[in-house]
C-alpha atoms as a PDB file:
ATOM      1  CA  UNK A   1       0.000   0.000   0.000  1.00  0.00           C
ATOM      2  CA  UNK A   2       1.526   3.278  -1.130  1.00  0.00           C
ATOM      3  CA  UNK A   3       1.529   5.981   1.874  1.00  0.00           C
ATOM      4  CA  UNK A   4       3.498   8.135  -0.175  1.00  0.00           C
ATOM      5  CA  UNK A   5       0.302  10.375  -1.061  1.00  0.00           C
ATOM      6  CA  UNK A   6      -1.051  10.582   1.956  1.00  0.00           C
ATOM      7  CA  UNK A   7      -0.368  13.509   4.447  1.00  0.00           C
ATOM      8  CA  UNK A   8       2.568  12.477   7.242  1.00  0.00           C
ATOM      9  CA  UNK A   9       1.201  13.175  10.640  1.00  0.00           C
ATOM     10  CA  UNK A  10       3.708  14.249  13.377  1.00  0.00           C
ATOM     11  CA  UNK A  11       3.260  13.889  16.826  1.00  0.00           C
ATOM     12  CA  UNK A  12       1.939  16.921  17.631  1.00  0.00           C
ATOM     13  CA  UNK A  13       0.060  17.640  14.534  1.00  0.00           C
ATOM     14  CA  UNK A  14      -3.362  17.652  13.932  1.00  0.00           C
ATOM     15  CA  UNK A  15      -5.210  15.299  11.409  1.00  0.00           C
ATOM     16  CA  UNK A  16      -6.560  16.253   7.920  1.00  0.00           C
ATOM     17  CA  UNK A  17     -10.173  17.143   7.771  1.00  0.00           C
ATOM     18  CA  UNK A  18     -11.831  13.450   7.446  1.00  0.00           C
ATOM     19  CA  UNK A  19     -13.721  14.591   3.964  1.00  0.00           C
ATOM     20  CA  UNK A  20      -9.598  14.532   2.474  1.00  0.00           C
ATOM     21  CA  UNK A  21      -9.711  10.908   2.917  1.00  0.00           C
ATOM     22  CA  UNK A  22      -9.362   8.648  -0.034  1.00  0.00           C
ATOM     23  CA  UNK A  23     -11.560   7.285  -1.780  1.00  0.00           C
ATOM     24  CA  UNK A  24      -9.553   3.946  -2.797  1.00  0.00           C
ATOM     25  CA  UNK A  25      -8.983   2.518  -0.550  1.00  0.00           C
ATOM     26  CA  UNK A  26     -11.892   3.884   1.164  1.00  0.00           C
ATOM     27  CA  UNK A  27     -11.378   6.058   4.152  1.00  0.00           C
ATOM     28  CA  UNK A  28      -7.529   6.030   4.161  1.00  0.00           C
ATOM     29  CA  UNK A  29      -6.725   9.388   5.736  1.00  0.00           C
ATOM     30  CA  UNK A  30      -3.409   9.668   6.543  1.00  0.00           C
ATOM     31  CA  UNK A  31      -0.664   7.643   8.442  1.00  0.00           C
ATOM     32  CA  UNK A  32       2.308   8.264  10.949  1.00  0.00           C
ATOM     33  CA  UNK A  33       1.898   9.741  14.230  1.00  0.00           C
ATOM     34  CA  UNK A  34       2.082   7.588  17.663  1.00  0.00           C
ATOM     35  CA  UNK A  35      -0.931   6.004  19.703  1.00  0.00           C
ATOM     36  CA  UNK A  36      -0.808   7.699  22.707  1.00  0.00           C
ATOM     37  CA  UNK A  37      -4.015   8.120  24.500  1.00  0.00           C
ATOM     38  CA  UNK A  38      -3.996  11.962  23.468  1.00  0.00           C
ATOM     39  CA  UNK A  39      -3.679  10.915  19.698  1.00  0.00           C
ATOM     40  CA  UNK A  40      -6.087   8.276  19.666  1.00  0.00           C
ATOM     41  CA  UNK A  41      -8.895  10.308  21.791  1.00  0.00           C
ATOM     42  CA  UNK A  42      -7.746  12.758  19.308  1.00  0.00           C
ATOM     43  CA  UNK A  43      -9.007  11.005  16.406  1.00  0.00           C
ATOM     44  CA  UNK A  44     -11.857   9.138  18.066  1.00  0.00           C
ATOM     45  CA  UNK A  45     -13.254  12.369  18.597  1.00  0.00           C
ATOM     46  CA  UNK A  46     -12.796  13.451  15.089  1.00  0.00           C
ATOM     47  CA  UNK A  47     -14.338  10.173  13.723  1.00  0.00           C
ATOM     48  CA  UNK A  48     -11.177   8.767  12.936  1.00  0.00           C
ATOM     49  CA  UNK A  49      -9.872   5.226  14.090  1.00  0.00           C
ATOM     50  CA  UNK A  50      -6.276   3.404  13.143  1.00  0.00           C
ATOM     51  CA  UNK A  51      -5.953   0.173  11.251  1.00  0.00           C
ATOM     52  CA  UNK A  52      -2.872  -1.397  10.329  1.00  0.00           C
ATOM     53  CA  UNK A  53      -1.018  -4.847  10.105  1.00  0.00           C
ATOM     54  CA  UNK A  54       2.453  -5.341  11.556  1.00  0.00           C
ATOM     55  CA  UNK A  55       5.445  -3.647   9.271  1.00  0.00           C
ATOM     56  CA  UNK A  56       3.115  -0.742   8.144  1.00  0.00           C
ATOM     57  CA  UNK A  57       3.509   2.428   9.529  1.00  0.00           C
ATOM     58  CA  UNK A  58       0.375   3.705  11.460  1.00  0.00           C
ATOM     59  CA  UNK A  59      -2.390   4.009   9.152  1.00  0.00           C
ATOM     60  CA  UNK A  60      -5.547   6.005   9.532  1.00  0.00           C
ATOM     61  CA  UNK A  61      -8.900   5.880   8.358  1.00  0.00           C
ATOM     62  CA  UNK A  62     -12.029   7.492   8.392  1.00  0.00           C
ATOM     63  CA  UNK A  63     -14.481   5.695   5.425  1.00  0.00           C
ATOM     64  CA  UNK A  64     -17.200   7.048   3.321  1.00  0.00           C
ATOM     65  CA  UNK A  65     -19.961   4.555   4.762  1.00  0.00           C
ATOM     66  CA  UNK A  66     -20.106   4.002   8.464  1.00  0.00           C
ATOM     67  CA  UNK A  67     -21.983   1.443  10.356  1.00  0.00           C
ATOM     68  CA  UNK A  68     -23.487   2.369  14.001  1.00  0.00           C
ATOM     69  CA  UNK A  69     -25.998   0.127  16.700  1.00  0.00           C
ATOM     70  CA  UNK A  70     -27.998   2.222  18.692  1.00  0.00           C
ATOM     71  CA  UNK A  71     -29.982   0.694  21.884  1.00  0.00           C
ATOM     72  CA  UNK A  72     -33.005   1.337  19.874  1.00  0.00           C
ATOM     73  CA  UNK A  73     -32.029  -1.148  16.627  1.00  0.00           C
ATOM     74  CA  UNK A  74     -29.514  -3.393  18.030  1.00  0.00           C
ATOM     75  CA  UNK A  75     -31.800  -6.894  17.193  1.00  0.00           C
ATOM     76  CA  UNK A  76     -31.874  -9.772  19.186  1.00  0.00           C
ATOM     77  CA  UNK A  77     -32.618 -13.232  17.437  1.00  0.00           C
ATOM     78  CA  UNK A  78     -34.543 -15.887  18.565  1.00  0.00           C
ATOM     79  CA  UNK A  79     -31.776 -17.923  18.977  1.00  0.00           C
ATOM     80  CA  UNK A  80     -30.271 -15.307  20.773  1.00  0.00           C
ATOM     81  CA  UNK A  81     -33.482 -14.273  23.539  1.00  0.00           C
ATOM     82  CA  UNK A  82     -33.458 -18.263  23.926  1.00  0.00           C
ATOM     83  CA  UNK A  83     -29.695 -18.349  24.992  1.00  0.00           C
ATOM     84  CA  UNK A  84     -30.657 -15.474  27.173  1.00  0.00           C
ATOM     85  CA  UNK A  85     -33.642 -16.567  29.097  1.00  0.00           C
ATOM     86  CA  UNK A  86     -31.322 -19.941  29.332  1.00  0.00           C
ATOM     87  CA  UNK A  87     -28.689 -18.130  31.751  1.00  0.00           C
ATOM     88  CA  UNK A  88     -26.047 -19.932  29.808  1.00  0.00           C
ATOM     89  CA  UNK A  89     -23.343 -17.185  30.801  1.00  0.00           C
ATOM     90  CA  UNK A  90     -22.677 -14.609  33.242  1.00  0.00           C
ATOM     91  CA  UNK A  91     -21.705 -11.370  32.287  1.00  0.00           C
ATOM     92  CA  UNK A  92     -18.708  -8.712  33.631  1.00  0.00           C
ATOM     93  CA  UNK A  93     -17.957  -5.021  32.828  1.00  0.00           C
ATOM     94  CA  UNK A  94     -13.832  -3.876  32.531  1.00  0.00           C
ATOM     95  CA  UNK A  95     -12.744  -6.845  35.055  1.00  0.00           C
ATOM     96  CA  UNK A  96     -10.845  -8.467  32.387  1.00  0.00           C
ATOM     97  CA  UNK A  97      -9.898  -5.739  29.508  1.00  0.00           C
ATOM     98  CA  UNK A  98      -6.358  -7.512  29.030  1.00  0.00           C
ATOM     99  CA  UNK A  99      -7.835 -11.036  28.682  1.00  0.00           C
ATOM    100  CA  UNK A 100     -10.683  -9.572  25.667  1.00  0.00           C
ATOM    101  CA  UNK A 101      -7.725  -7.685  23.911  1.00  0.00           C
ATOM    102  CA  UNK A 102      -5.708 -10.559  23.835  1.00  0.00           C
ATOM    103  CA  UNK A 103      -8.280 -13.098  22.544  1.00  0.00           C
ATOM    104  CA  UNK A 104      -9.365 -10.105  19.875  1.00  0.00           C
ATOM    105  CA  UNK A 105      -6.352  -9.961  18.727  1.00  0.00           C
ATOM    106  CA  UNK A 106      -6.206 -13.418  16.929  1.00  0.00           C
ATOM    107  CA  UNK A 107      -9.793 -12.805  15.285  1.00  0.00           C
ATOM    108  CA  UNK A 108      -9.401 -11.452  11.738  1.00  0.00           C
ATOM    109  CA  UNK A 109     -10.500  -7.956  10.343  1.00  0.00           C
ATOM    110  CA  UNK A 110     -12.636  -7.631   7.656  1.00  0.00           C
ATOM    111  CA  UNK A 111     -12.735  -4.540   4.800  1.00  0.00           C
ATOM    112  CA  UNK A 112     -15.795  -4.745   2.215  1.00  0.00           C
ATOM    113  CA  UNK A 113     -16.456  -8.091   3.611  1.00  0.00           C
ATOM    114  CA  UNK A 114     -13.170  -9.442   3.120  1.00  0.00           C
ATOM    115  CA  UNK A 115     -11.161 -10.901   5.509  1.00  0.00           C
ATOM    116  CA  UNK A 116      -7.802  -8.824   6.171  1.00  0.00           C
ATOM    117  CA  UNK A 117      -4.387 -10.228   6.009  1.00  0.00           C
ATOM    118  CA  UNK A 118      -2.579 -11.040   8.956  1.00  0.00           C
ATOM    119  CA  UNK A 119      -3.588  -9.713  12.652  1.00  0.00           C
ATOM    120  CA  UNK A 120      -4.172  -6.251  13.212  1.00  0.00           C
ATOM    121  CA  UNK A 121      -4.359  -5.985  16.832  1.00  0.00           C
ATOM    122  CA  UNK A 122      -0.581  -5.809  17.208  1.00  0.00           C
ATOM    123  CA  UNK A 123       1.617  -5.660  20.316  1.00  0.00           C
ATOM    124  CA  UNK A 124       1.553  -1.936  19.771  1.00  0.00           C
ATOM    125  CA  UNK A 125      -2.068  -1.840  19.598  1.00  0.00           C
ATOM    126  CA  UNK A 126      -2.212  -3.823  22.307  1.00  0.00           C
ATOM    127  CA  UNK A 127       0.042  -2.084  25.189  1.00  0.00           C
ATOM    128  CA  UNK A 128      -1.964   1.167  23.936  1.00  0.00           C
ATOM    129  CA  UNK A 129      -5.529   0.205  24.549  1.00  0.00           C
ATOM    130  CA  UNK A 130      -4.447  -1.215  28.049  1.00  0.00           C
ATOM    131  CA  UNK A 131      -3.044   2.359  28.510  1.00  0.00           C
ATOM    132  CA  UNK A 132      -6.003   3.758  27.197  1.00  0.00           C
ATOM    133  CA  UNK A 133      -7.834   1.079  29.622  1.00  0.00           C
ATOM    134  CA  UNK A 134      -5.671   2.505  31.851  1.00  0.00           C
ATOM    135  CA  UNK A 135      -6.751   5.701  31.727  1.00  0.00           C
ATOM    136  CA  UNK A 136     -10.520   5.205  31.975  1.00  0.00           C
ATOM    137  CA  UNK A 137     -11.248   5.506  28.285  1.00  0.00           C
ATOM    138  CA  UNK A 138     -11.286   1.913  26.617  1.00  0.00           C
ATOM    139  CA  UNK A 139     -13.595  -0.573  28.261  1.00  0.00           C
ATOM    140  CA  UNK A 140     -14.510  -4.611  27.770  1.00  0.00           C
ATOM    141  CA  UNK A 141     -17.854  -6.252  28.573  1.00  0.00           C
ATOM    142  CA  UNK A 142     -16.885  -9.871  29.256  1.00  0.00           C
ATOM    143  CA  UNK A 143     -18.868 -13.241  29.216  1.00  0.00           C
ATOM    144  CA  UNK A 144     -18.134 -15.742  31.130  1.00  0.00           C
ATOM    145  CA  UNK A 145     -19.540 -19.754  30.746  1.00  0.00           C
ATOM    146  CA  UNK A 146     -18.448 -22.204  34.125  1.00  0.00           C
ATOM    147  CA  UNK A 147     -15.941 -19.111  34.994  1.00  0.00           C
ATOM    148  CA  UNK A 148     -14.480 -19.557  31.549  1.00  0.00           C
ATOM    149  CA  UNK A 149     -14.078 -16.477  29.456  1.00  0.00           C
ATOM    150  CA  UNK A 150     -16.299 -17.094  26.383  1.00  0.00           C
ATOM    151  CA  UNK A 151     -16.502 -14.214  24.404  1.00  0.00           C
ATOM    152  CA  UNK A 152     -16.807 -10.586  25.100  1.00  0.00           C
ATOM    153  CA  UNK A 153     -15.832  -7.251  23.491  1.00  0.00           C
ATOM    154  CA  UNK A 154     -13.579  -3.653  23.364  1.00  0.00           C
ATOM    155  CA  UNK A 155     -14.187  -0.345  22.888  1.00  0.00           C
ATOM    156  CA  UNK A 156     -13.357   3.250  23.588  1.00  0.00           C
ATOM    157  CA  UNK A 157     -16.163   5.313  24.963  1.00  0.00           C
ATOM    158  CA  UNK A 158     -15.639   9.385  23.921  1.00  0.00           C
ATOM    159  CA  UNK A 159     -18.584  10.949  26.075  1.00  0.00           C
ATOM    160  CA  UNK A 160     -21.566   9.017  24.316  1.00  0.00           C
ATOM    161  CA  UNK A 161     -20.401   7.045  21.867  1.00  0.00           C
ATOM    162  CA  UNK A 162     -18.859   3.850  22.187  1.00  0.00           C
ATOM    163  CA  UNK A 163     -16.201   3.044  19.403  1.00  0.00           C
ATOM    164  CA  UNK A 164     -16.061  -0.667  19.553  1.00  0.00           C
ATOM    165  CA  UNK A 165     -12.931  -2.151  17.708  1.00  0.00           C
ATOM    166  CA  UNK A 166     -12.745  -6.173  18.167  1.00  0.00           C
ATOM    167  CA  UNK A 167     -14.910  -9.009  19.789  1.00  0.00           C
ATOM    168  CA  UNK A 168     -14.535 -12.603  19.996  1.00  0.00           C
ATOM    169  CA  UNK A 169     -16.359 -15.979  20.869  1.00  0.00           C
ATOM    170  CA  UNK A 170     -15.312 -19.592  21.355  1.00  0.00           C
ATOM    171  CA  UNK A 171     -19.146 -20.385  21.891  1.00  0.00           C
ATOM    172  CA  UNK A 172     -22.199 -19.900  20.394  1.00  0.00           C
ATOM    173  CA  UNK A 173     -23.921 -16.788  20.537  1.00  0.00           C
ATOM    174  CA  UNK A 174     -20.992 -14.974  23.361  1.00  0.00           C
ATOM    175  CA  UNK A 175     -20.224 -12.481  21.084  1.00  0.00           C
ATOM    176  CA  UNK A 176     -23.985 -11.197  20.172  1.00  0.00           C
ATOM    177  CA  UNK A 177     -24.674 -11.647  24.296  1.00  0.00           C
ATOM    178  CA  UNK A 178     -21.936  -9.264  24.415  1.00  0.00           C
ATOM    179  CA  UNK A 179     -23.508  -6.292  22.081  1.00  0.00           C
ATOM    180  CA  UNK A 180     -26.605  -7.171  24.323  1.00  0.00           C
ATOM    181  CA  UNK A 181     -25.425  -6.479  27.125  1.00  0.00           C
ATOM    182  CA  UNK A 182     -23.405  -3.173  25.561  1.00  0.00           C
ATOM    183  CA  UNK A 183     -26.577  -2.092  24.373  1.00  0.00           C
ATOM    184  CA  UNK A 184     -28.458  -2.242  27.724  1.00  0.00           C
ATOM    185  CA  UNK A 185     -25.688  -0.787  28.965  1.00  0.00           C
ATOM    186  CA  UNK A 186     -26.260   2.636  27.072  1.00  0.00           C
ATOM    187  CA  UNK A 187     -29.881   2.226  26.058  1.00  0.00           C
ATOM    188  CA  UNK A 188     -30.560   5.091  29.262  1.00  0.00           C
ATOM    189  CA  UNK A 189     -28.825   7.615  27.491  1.00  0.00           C
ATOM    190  CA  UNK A 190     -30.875   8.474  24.384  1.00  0.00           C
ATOM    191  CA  UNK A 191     -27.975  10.254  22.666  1.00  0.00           C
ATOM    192  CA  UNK A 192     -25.294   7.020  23.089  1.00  0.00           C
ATOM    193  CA  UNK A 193     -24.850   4.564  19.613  1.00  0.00           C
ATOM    194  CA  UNK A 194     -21.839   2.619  18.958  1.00  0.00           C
ATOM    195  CA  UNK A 195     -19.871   3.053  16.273  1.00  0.00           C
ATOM    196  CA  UNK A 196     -19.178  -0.223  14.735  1.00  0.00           C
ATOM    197  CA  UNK A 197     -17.010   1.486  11.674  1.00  0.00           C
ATOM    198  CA  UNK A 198     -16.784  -0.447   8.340  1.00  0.00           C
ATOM    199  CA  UNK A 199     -20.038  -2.430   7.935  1.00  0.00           C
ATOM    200  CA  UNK A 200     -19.860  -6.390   7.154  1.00  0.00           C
ATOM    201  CA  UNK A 201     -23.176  -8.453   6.630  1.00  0.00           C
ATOM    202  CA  UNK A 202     -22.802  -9.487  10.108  1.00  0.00           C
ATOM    203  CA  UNK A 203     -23.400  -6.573  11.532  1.00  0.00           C
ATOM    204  CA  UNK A 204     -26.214  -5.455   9.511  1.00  0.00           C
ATOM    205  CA  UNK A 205     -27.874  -8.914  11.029  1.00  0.00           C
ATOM    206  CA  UNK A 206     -27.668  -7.219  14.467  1.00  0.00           C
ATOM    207  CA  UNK A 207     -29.190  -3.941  13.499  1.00  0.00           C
ATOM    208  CA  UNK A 208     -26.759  -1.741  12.308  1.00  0.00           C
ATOM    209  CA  UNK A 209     -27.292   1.373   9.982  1.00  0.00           C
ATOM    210  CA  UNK A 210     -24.845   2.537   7.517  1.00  0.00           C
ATOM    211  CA  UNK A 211     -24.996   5.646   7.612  1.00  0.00           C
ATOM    212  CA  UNK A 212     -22.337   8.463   5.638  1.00  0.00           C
ATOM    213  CA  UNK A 213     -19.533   9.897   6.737  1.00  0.00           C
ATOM    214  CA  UNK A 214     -21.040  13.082   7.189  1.00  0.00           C
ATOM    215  CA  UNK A 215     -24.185  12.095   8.557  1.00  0.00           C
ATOM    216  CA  UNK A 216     -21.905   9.977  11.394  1.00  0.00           C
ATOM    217  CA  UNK A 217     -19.762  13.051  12.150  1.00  0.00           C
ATOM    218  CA  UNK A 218     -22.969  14.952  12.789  1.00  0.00           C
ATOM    219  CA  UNK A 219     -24.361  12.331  15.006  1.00  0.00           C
ATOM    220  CA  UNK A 220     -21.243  12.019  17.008  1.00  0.00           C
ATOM    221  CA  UNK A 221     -21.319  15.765  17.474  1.00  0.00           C
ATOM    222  CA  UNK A 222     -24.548  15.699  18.517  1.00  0.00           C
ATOM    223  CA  UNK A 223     -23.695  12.614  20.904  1.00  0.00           C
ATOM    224  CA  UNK A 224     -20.959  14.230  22.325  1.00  0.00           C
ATOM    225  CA  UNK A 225     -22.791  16.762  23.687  1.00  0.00           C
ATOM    226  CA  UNK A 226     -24.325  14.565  26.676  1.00  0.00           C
ATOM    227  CA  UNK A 227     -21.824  12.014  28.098  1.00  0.00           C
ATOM    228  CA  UNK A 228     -22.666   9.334  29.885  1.00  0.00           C
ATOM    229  CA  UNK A 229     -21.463   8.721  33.436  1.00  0.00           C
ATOM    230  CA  UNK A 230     -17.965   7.425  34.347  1.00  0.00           C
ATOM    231  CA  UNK A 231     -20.060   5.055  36.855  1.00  0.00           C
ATOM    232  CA  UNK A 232     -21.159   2.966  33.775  1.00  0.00           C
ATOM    233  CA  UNK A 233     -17.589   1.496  33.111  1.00  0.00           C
ATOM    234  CA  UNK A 234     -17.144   0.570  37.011  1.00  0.00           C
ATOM    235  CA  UNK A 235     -15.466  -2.788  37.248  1.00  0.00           C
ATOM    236  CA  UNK A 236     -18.468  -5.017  38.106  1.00  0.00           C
ATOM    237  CA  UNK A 237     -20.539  -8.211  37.481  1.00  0.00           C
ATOM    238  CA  UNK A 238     -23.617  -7.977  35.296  1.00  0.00           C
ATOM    239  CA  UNK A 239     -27.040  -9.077  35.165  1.00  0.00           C
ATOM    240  CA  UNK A 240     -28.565  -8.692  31.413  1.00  0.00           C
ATOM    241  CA  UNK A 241     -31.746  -8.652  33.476  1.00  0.00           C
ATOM    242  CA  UNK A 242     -31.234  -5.666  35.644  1.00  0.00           C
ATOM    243  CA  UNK A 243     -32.294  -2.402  34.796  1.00  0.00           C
END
């Protein structure tokens, strides 16, 4: 991939507006930079996310098309209420962030519905969302089966809108139980969605919109305005059932 033509961001420069992004590949904004929390709050904020494989320089991207879950159209299947009223897992919030990173990491990306090359939750990527963890910004909702770690997801939440990056299962249905329980997590705030970035088939099975670029950066805006309460992300066990 030629970054050649693409604009060279220092450390303490800002990114290009998002509508400068290309057009082929989609989205690809600019690369460089570092991913320090201010940098990637930076470009949360601005609609902006990294994606890159190990040996490429930091790439970032911002696409035309953007796919987003609110509380209001996430969809549960039947299979999925029937798991549910089962009590087949237990559910956590940000008790085991370093645990869902690492198992995200070997679950593939996909672009356009194709599956990227290689991992692209590096090391890198890795030590900077526990930082970001760290810092009270990136969060996990876990799921547990016979206190085994089933599935779960990541995310970083930038006042009401969660910007979920990678989730994983090794059993049926743990990674939709997940986005349910993410979604009752935020369906008190009206304002809150989750950005769920490039949209895949998959995620237009759960309810997602696709929505433009524009029309997303306008919405986040808008979300942005009315944050949701630190308290959400305490460390804590979880009953989908509760209020």
């Amino acid at each position: 991939m030629a970054v050649l033509h693409l604009p060279l961001i220092e450390n303490d420069t800002p990114f290009p507006s998002v509508e400068t992004a290309l057009s082929e590949p989609d989205g690809l904004l600019a690369f460089g930079g570092d991913l320090s929390i201010q940098r990637l709050i930076a470009a949360y904020r601005s609609g902006i996310f990294p994606w890159f494989s190990d040996g490429e320089p930091i790439l970032w991207w911002s696409p035309s098309s953007r796919a987003i879950i609110s509380p209001r159209t996430f969809h549960i299947s039947k299979s999925l209420k029937k798991t549910l009223k089962k009590n087949l897992f237990t559910f956590s919030i940000n008790t085991s962030f370093e645990r869902i990173i690492e198992s995200c990491s070997s679950t593939p990306r996909y672009y356009d519905n194709q599956e990227a090359a290689g991992t692209w939750i590096t090391d890198d990527m890795i030590d900077a969302y526990i930082n970001l963890h760290q810092a009270g910004y990136a969060h996990s909702v876990e799921v547990w089966q016979d206190n085994k770690l089933v599935g779960g997801l990541y995310g970083v939440m930038t006042d009401s809108v969660f910007c979920g990056e990678s989730m994983f299962h090794t059993v049926t249905d743990a990674s939709k139980a997940a986005m349910a329980v993410l979604t009752k997590l935020l369906a008190p705030y009206s304002h809150a969605f989750i950005d769920c970035q490039m949209p895949t088939d998959h995620l237009t099975s759960l309810g997602a919109l696709t929505i433009s670029r524009e029309e997303f950066i306008t919405s986040m805006n808008s979300a942005n305005h009315t944050p949701v309460p630190n308290t959400l992300w305490t460390p804590r066990s979880f009953s989908f059932c509760q209020a």
